[in-house]
Protein backbone atom coordinates (compact mmCIF):
# COMPACT_ATOMS: atom_id res chain seq x y z
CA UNK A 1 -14.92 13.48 55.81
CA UNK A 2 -11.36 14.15 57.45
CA UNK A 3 -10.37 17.25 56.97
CA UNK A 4 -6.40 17.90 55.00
CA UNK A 5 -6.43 14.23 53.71
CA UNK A 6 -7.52 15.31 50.22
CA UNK A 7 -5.07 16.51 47.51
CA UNK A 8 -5.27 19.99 46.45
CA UNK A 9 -8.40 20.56 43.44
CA UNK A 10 -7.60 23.38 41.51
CA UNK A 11 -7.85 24.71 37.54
CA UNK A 12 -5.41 23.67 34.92
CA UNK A 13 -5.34 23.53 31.23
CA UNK A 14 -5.05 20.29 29.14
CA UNK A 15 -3.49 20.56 25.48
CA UNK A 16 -4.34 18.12 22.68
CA UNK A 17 -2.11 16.89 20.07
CA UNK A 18 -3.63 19.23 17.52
CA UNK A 19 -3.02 22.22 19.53
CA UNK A 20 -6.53 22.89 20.99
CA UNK A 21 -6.95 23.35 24.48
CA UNK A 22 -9.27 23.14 27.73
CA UNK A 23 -9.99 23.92 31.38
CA UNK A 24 -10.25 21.64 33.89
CA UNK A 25 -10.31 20.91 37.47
CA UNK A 26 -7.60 17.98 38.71
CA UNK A 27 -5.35 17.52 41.39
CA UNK A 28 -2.14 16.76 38.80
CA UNK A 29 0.31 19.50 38.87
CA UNK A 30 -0.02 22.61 40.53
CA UNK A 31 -2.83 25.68 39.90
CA UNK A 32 -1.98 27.17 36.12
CA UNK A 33 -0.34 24.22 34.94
CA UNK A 34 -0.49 23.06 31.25
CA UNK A 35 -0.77 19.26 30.83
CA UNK A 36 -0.11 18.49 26.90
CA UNK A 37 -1.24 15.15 25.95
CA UNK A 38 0.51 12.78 23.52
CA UNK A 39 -2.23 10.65 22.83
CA UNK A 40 -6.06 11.89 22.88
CA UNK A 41 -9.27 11.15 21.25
CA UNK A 42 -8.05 12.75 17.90
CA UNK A 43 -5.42 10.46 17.16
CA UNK A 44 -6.27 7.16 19.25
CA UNK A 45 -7.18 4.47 17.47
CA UNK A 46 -9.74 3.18 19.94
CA UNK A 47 -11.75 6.47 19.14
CA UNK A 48 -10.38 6.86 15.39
CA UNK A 49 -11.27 3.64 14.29
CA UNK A 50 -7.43 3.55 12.97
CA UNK A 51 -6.37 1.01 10.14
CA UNK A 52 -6.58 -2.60 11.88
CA UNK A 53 -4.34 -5.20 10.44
CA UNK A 54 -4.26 -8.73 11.36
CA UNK A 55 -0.47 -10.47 11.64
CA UNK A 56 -0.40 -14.21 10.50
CA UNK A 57 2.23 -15.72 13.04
CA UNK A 58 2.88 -19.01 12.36
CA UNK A 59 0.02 -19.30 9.91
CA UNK A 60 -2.54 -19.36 12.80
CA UNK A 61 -4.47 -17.21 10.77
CA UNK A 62 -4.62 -19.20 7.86
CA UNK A 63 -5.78 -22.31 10.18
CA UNK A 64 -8.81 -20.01 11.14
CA UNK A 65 -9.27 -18.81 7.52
CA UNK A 66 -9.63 -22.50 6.47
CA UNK A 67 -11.51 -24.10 9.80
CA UNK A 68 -14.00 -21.67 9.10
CA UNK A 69 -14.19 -20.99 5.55
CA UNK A 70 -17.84 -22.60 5.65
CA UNK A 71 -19.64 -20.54 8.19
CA UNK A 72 -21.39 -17.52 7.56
CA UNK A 73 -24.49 -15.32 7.11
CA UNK A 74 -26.15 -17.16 3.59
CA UNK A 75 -28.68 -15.20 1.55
């Protein structure tokens, strides 16, 4: 490896939206710095599983509702 290409690794704290915190090693900021988040895995909701609503624009929707109205797992 070259030596004084790579960015400087050091310790710095990450804070959560709830308030929690951690240490970590990364070369954002400088050595002591706090990096506060404003989106994490406690409120994401890719890792939350957060309320999912589908839009009907245009009534595309509805077209898929009724093309496949028919298919499905039958018992």
């Amino acid at each position: 490896m070259k030596n004084d290409i790579h960015p400087d690794y050091h310790d710095i704290t990450v804070q959560k939206t709830d308030g929690t915190t951690f240490t970590t090693r990364s070369t954002w900021g400088k050595a002591g710095d706090t990096l506060k988040l404003d989106i994490d895995p406690n409120t994401h909701p890719a890792w939350t599983g957060g309320a999912h609503q589908l839009v009907d624009t245009g009534g595309q929707l509805a077209k898929f509702n009724k093309r496949f109205a028919g298919i499905g797992i039958k018992s």
